[in-house]
Protein backbone atom coordinates (compact mmCIF):
# COMPACT_ATOMS: atom_id res chain seq x y z
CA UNK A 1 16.15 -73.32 -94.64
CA UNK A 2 17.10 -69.78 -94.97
CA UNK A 3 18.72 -67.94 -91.92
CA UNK A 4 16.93 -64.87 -90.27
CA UNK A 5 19.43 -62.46 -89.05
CA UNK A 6 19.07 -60.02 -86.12
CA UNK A 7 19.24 -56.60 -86.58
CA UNK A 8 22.59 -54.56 -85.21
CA UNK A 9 22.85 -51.28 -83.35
CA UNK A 10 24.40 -49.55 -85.80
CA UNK A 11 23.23 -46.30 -86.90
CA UNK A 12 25.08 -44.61 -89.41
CA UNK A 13 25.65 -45.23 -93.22
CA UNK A 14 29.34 -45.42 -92.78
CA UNK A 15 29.27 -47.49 -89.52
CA UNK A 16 27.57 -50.09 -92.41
CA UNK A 17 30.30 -50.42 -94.95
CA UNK A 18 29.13 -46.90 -97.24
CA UNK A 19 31.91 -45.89 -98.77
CA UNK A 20 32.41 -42.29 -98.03
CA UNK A 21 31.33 -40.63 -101.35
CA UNK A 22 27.60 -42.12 -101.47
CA UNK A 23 27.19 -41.48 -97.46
CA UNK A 24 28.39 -38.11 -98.60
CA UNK A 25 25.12 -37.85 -101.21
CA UNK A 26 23.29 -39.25 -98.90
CA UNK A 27 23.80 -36.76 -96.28
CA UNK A 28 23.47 -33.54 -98.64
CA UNK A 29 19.81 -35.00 -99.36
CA UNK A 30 19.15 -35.24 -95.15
CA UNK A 31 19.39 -39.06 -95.24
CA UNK A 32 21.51 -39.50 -92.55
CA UNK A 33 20.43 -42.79 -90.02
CA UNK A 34 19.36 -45.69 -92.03
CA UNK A 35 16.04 -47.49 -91.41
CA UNK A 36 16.02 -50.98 -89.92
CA UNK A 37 15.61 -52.50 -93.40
CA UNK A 38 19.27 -51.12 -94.41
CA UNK A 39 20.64 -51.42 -91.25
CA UNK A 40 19.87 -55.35 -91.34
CA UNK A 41 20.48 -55.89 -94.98
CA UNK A 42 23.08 -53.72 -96.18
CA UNK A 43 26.44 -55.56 -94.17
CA UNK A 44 24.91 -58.98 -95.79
CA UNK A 45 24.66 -57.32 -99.01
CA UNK A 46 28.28 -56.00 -99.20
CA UNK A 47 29.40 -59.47 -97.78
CA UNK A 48 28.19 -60.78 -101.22
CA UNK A 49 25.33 -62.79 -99.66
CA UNK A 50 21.98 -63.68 -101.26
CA UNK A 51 18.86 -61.42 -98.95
CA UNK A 52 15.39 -61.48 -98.90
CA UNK A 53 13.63 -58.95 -97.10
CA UNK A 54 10.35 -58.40 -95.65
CA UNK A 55 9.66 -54.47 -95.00
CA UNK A 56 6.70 -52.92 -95.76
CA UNK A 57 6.07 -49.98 -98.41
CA UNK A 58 7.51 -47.08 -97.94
CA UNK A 59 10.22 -48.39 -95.23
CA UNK A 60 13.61 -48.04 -97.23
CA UNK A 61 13.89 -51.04 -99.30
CA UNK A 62 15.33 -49.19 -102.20
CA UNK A 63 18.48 -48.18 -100.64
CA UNK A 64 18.92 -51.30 -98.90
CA UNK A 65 19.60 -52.88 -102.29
CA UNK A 66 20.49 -50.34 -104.29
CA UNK A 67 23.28 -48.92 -102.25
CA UNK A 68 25.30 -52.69 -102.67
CA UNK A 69 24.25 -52.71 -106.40
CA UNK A 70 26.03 -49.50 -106.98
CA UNK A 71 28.83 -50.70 -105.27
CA UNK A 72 29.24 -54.16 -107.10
CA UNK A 73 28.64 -53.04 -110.93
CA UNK A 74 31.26 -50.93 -112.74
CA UNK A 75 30.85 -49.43 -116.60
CA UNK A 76 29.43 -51.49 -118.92
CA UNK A 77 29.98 -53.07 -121.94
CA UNK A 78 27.26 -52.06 -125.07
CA UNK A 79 23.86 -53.83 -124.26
CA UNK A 80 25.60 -55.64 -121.01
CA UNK A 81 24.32 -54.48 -118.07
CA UNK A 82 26.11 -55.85 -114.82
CA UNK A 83 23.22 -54.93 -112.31
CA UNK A 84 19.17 -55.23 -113.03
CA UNK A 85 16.33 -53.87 -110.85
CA UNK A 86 12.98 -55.75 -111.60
CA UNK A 87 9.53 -53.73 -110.56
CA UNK A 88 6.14 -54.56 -111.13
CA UNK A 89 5.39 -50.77 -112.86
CA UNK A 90 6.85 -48.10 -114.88
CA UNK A 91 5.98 -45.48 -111.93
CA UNK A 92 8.19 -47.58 -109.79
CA UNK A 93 10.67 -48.44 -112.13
CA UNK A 94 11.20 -44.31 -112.77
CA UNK A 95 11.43 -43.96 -108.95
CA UNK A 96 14.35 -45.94 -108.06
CA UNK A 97 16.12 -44.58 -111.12
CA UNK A 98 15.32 -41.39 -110.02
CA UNK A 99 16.53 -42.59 -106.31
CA UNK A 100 19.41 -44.10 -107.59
CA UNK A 101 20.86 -41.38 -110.48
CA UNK A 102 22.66 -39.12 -107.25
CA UNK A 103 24.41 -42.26 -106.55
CA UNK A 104 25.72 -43.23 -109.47
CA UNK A 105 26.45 -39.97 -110.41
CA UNK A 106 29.35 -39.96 -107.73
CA UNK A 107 29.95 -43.47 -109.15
CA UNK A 108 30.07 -41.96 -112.62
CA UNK A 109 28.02 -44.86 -113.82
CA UNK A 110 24.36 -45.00 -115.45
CA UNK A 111 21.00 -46.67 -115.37
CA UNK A 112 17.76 -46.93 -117.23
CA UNK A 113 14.25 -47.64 -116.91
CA UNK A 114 12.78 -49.96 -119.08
CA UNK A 115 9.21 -49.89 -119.15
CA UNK A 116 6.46 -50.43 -121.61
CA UNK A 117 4.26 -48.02 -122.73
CA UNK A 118 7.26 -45.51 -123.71
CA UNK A 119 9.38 -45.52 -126.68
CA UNK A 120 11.75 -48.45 -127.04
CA UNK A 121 14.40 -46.70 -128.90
CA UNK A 122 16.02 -44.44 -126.06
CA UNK A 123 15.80 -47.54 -123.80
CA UNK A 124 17.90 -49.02 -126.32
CA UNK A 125 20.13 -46.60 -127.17
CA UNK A 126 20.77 -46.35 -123.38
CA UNK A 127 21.49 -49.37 -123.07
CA UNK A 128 23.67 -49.38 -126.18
CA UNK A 129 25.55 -46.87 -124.34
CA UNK A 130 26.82 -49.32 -121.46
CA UNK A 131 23.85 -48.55 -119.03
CA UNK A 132 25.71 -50.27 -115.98
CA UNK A 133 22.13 -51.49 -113.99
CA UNK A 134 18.62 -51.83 -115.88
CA UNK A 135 15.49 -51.58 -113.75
CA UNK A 136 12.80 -52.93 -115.51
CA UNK A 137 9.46 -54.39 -115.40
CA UNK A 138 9.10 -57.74 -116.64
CA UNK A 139 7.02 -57.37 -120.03
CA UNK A 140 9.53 -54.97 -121.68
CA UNK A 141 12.13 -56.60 -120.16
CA UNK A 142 11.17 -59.92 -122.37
CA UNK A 143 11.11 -57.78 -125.68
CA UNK A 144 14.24 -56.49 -125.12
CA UNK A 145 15.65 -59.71 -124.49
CA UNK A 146 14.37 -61.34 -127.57
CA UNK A 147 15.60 -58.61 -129.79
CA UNK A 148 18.71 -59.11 -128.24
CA UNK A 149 18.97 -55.75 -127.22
CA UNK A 150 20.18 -56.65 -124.03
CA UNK A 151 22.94 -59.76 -123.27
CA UNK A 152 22.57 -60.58 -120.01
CA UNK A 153 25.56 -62.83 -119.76
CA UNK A 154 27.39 -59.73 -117.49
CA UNK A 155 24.44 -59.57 -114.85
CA UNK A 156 25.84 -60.20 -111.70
CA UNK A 157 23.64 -58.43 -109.02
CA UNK A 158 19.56 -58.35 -109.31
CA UNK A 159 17.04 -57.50 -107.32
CA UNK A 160 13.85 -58.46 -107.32
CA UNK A 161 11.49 -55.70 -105.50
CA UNK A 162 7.58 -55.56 -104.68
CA UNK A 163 7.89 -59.15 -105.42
CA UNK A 164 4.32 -59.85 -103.97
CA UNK A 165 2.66 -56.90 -106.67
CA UNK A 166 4.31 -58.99 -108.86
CA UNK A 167 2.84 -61.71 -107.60
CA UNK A 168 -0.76 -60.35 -107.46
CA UNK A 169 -0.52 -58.48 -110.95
CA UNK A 170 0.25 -61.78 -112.73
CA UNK A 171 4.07 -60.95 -113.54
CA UNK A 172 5.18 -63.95 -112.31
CA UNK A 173 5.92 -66.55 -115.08
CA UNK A 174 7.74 -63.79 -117.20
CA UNK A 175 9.71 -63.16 -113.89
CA UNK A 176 10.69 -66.78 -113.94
CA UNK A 177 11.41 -66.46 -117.69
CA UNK A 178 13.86 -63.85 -116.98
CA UNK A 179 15.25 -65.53 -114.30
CA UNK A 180 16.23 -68.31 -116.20
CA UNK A 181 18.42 -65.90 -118.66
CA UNK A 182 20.45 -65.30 -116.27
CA UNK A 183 24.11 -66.37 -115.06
CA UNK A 184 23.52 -69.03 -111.85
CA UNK A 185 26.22 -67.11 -110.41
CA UNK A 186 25.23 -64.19 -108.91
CA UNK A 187 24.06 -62.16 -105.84
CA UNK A 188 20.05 -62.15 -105.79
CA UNK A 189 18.03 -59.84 -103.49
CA UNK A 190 14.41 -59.73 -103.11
CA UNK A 191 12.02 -57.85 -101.23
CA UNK A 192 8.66 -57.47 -100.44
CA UNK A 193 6.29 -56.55 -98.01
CA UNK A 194 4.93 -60.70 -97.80
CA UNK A 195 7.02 -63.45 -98.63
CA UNK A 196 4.44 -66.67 -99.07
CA UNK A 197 3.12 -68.58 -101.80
CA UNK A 198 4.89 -67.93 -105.23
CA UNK A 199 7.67 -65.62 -103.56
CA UNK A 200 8.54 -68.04 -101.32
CA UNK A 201 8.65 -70.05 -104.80
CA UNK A 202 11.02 -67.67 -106.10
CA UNK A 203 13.26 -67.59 -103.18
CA UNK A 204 13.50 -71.42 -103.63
CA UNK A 205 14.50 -71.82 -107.12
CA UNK A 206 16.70 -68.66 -107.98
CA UNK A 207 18.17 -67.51 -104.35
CA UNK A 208 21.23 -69.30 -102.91
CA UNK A 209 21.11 -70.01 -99.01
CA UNK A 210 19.67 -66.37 -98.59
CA UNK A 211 19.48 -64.68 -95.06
CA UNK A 212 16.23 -63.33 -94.50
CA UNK A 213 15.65 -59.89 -92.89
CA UNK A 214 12.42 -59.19 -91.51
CA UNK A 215 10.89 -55.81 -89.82
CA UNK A 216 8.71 -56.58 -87.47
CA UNK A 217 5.37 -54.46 -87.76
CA UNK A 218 2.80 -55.50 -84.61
CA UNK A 219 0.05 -53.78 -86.56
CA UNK A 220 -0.07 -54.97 -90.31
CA UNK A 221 -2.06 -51.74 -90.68
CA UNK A 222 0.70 -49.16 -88.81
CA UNK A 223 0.12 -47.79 -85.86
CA UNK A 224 0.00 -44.09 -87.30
CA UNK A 225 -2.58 -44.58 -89.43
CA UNK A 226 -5.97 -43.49 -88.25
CA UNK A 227 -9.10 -45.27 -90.44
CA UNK A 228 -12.41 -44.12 -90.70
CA UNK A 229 -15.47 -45.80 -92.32
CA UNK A 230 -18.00 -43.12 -93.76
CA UNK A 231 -21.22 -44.03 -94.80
CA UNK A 232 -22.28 -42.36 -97.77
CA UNK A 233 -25.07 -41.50 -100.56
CA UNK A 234 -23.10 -42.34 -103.79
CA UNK A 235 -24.45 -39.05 -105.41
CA UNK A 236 -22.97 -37.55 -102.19
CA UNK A 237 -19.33 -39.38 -102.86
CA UNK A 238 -17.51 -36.61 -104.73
CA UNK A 239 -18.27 -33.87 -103.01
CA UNK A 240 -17.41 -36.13 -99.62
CA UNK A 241 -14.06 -35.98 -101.12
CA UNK A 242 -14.21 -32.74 -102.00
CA UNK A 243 -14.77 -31.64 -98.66
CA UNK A 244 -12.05 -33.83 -97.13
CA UNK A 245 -9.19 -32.29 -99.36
CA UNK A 246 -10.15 -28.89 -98.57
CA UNK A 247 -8.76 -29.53 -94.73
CA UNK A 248 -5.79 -31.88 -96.28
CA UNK A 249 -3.17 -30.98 -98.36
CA UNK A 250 -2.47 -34.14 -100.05
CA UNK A 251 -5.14 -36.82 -100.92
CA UNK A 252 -4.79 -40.01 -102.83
CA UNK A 253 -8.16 -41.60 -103.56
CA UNK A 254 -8.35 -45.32 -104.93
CA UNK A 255 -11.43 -46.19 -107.81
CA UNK A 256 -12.09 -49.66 -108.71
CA UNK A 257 -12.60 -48.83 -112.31
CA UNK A 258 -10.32 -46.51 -115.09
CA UNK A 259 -13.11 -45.18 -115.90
CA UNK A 260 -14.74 -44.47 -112.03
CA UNK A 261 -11.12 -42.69 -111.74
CA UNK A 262 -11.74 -40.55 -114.88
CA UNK A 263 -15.24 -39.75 -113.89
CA UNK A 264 -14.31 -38.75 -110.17
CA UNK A 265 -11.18 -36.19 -111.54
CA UNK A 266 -14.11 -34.72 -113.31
CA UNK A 267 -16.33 -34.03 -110.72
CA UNK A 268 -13.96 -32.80 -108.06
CA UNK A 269 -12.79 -30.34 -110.91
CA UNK A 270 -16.52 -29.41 -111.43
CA UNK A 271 -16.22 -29.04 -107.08
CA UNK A 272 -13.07 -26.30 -108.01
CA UNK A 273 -10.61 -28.94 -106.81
CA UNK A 274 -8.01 -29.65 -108.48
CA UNK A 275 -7.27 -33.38 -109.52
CA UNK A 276 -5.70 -35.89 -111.98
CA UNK A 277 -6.46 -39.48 -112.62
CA UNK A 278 -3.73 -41.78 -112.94
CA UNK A 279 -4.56 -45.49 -114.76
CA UNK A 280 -3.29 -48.15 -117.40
CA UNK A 281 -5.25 -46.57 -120.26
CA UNK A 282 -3.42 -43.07 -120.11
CA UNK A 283 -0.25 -42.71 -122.43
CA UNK A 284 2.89 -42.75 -119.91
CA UNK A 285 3.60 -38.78 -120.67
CA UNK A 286 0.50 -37.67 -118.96
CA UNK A 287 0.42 -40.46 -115.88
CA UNK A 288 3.37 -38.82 -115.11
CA UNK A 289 2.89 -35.79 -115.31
CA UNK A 290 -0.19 -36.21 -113.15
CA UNK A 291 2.30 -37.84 -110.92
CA UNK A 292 4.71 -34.74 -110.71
CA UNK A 293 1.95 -32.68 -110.36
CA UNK A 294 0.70 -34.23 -107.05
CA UNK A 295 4.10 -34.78 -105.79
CA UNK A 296 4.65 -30.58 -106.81
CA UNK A 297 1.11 -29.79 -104.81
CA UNK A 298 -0.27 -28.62 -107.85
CA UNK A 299 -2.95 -31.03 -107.56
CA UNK A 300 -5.04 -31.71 -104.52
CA UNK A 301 -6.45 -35.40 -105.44
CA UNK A 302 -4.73 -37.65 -106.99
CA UNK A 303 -7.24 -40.30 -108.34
CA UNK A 304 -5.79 -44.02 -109.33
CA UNK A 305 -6.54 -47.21 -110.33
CA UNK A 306 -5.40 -50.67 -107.85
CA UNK A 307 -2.73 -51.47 -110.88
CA UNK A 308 -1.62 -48.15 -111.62
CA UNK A 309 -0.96 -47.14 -107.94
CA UNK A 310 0.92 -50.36 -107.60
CA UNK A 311 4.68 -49.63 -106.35
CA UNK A 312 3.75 -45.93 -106.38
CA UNK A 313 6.32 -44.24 -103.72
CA UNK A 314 5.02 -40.96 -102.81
CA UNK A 315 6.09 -39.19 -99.78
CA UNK A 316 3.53 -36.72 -97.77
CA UNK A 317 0.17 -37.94 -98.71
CA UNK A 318 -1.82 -36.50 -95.92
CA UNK A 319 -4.91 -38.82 -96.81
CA UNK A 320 -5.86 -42.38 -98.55
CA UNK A 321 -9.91 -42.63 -99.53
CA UNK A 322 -10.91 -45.66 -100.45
CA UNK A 323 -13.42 -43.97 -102.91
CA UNK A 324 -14.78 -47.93 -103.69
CA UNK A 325 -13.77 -50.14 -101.24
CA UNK A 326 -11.14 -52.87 -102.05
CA UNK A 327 -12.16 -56.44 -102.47
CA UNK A 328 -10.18 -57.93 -100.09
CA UNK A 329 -8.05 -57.11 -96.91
CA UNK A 330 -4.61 -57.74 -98.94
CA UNK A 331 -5.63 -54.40 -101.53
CA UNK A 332 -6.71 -52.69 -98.34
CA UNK A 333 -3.50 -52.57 -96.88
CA UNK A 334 -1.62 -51.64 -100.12
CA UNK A 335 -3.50 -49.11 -100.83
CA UNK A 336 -3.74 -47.79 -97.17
CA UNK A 337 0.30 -48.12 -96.91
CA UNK A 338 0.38 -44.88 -99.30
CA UNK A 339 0.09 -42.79 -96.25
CA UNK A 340 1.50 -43.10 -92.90
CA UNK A 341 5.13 -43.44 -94.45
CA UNK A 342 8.17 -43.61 -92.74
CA UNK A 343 7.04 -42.94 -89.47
CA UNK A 344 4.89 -39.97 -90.37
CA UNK A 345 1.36 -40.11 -89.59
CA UNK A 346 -2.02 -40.16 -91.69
CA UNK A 347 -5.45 -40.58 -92.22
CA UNK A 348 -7.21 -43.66 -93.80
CA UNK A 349 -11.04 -43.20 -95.45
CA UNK A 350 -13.07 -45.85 -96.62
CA UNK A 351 -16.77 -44.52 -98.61
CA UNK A 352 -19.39 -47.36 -98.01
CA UNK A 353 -22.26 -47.52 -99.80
CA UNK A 354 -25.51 -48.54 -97.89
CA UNK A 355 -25.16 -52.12 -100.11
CA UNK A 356 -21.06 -52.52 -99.50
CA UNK A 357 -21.81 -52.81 -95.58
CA UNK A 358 -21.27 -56.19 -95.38
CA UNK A 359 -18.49 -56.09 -97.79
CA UNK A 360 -16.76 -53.61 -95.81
CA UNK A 361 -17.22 -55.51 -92.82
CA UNK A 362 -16.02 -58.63 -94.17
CA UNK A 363 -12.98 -56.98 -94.99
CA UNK A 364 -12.60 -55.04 -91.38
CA UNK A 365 -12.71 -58.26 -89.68
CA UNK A 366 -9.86 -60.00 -92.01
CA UNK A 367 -7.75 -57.10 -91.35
CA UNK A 368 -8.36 -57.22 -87.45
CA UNK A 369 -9.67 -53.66 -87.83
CA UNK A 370 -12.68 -52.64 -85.51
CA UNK A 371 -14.35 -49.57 -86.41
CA UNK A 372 -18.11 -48.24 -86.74
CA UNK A 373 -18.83 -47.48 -89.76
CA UNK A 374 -20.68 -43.91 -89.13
CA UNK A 375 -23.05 -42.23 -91.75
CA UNK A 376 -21.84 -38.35 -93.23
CA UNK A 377 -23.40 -36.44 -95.63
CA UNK A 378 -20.90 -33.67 -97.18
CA UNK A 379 -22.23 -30.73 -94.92
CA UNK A 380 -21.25 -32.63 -91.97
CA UNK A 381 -19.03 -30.14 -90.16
CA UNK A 382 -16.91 -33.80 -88.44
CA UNK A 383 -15.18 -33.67 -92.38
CA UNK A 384 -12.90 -31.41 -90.96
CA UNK A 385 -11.12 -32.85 -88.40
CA UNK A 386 -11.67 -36.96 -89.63
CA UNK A 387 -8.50 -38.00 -88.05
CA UNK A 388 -9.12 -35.83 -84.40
CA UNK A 389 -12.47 -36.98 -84.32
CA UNK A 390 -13.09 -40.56 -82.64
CA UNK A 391 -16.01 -42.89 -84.09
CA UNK A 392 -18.40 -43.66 -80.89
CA UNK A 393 -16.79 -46.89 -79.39
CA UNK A 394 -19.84 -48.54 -78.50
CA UNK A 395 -20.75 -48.74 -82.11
CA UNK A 396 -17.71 -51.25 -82.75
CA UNK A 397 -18.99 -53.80 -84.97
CA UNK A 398 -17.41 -56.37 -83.13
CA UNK A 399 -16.46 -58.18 -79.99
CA UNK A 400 -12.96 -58.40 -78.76
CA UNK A 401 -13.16 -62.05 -78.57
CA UNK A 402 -14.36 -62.44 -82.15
CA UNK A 403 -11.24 -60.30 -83.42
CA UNK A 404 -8.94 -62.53 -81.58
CA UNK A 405 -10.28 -65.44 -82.82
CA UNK A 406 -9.97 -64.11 -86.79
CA UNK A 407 -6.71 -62.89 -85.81
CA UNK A 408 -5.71 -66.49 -85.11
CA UNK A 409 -6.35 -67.70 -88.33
CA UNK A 410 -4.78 -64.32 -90.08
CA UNK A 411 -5.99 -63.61 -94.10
C-alpha cells in the first residue's frame, strides 16, 4: 500500500527546494505561496519519489509536477525526449505548455504539444529538434510512436494528469499502451481529481511505492460556489442566458450536443451577445481561437461540449450554466469546477426543463446538493443578482435525513 503524506508548513517556493531562477519567474508572474497540492508534492518530487495526487481542477496540479520535471530533464537528443506530460485534450495539452514555456525558458530547454487535430509535421520537427519534455494526448502520441518519430528510450520523468478524464473519455488502453513503451525506470506522477477504479489500476501497474497526496475538500462541490436550479420554457433558454451574461462578465455554458452548442452561439448572437462554441467537430485553429477570445473578454459566452471542455483551465469565469443538464453527478461537478477556482468565488446555473425534473433531482441528491428548483422566465428581474438571491428554503426538495443517508453511500 501506498503511503499518504501530511502536508508541511512551508510556504514559499524556495523554502520547497525551487531553485532560485524558476522561483524568480514565478514571482515576476505574482505566484508567490504555493497551493497545498505543491506544497505536499513538490519535496517528494525532487526527492525522486513516485506521487499520486488527488486535487481538484483548478488547484495547482500543473506546477506541482511540472516544476520537478523541469528540474530533472536537460537538452535532448533528436526525437528523445527525457520528460512527457500526458493530457486527455489538446486545450489542455496547449495550457501546460503554455504554463510551462517561462520555465524552461530560464532553463533554456523546450517542449511541445502533441495533439491531434493539428499538423503533424511541426510536432515533428520539434521534436526533431531535441524537444526536452512532450505533453501529449494519448492518440497522437501512438502515431508518433509508430512512425518512430519519437524514441522513448530517454524518458525518465512522466506525468500522467486528469487521469480520471482519461478515464471517462475512453483514453485508457492507449494510456496503458504507452505506458508499456516506456523505460521501468523512472519517476511517475499522476494526478487527478479521483483516484478509483482504472486509476487506481494505473497506479498499480506503472507507479513504484508512490506516496499519495491528497487535498482534502469537505464539499466535493466547493464551498464558494453558489448553485441555482432555474426552471425554464426551452424556447425561453437562450435568452435566460442571455440575460444572465449581461450582469456577468464571464459565462461558460455546457450543451449536451455539438450541434445544441452551435445552435445556442447562434441565438445569443441573434440576442447581441457575443459568443463562440467550442466542440470536437471544429478544426483546432478556430477552438482556439474561440478559446483566446473568452479568456481576452472578447466574448461573453463561451458555449462547449462535455469532451471539448474536458481539462479546459480557464481562470475568471464568473458563471457555469448547465444549459442541458449533465447525466450524472460525476459531469456535474466537472463541469461546475470551471468556476469557483482557486479560492475565488462563483455562480453555478442549472436550466431544467419541466420533463428533466426528476433528472435533475436525481442528480441533486447524488451530489448531496439540496436546492429548490424555482421557475424564471427571462423578464424575471431575480436574473440579476442569481448568486445574492437565496432560493426559498422551505422549498428544499429534500429532508436532511434523506441527504445523510445518500451521503453515506456517496456516487
Amino acid at each position: 500500500m501506498p503511503d499518504t503524506a501530511i502536508s508541511t508548513d512551508l510556504s514559499t517556493f524556495a523554502d520547497l527546494g525551487v531553485e532560485q531562477a524558476i522561483v524568480d519567474v514565478l514571482t515576476d508572474q505574482g505566484i508567490i505561496n504555493p497551493f497545498p497540492i505543491q506544497e505536499m508534492a513538490l519535496p517528494d518530487a525532487f526527492a525522486g519519489k513516485d506521487i499520486t495526487g488527488k486535487a481538484e481542477t483548478g488547484s495547482g496540479k500543473t506546477l506541482a509536477f511540472g516544476i520537478p520535471m523541469l528540474t530533472h530533464v536537460g537538452p535532448a537528443s533528436p526525437k528523445r525526449p527525457q520528460g512527457l506530460i500526458l493530457v486527455p485534450t489538446r486545450e489542455l495539452a496547449n495550457q501546460v505548455t503554455k504554463t510551462l514555456e517561462p520555465l524552461l525558458e530560464v532553463k533554456d530547454l523546450t517542449a511541445v504539444a502533441v495533439y491531434g487535430g493539428a499538423p503533424m509535421g511541426p510536432q515533428v520537427d520539434a521534436l526533431a529538434a531535441g524537444a526536452s519534455i512532450a505533453i501529449a494526448t494519448p492518440g497522437r502520441l501512438i502515431d508518433l510512436l509508430e512512425r518512430k518519430a519519437i524514441i522513448p528510450s530517454d524518458i525518465s520523468i512522466v506525468a500522467i494528469d486528469e487521469a480520471d478524464q482519461m478515464a471517462d473519455m475512453g483514453f485508457m488502453p492507449q494510456v496503458r499502451r504507452i505506458m508499456a513503451q516506456l523505460p521501468e525506470t523512472r519517476q511517475t506522477f499522476l494526478f487527478s481529481a479521483t483516484l478509483d477504479h482504472q486509476v487506481a489500476e494505473l497506479i498499480d501497474r506503472y507507479m513504484t511505492d508512490p506516496i499519495v497526496h491528497e487535498v482534502e475538500s469537505d464539499n466535493d462541490t466547493v464551498d464558494t460556489m453558489e448553485h441555482r436550479f432555474l426552471k425554464v420554457h426551452y424556447m425561453d433558454k437562450a435568452k435566460v442566458v442571455a440575460e444572465i451574461s449581461r450582469h456577468n462578465d464571464r459565462v461558460l455554458a455546457f450543451s449536451r450536443t455539438k450541434a445544441g452548442a452551435d445552435r445556442l452561439a447562434r441565438d445569443l448572437k441573434e440576442l447581441d451577445i457575443a459568443a463562440a462554441p467550442i466542440h470536437g467537430d471544429l478544426p483546432q485553429v478556430k477552438r482556439e481561437r474561440s478559446l483566446q477570445r473568452f479568456s481576452d473578454g472578447k466574448v461573453a459566452v463561451l458555449v462547449a461540449t462535455n469532451v471539448a471542455a474536458r481539462g479546459l483551465h480557464i481562470d475568471g469565469v464568473d458563471v457555469v450554466i448547465h444549459y442541458d443538464p449533465p447525466d450524472d453527478p460525476k459531469t456535474y461537478l466537472h463541469r461546475s469546477g470551471r468556476t469557483a477556482r482557486a479560492g475565488e468565488s462563483g455562480l453555478v446555473v442549472t436550466l431544467v426543463e419541466w420533463d428533466q425534473v426528476n433528472e435533475v433531482l436525481g442528480i441533486q441528491r447524488r451530489a448531496n446538493l439540496n436546492i429548490p428548483i424555482v421557475k424564471m422566465f427571462s423578464n424575471d428581474e431575480r436574473l440579476a443578482i442569481l448568486a445574492e438571491w437565496e432560493p426559498p428554503p422551505d422549498e428544499v426538495p429534500f429532508s436532511a435525513k434523506s441527504l445523510k443517508k445518500r451521503k453515506r453511500g456517496g456516487f
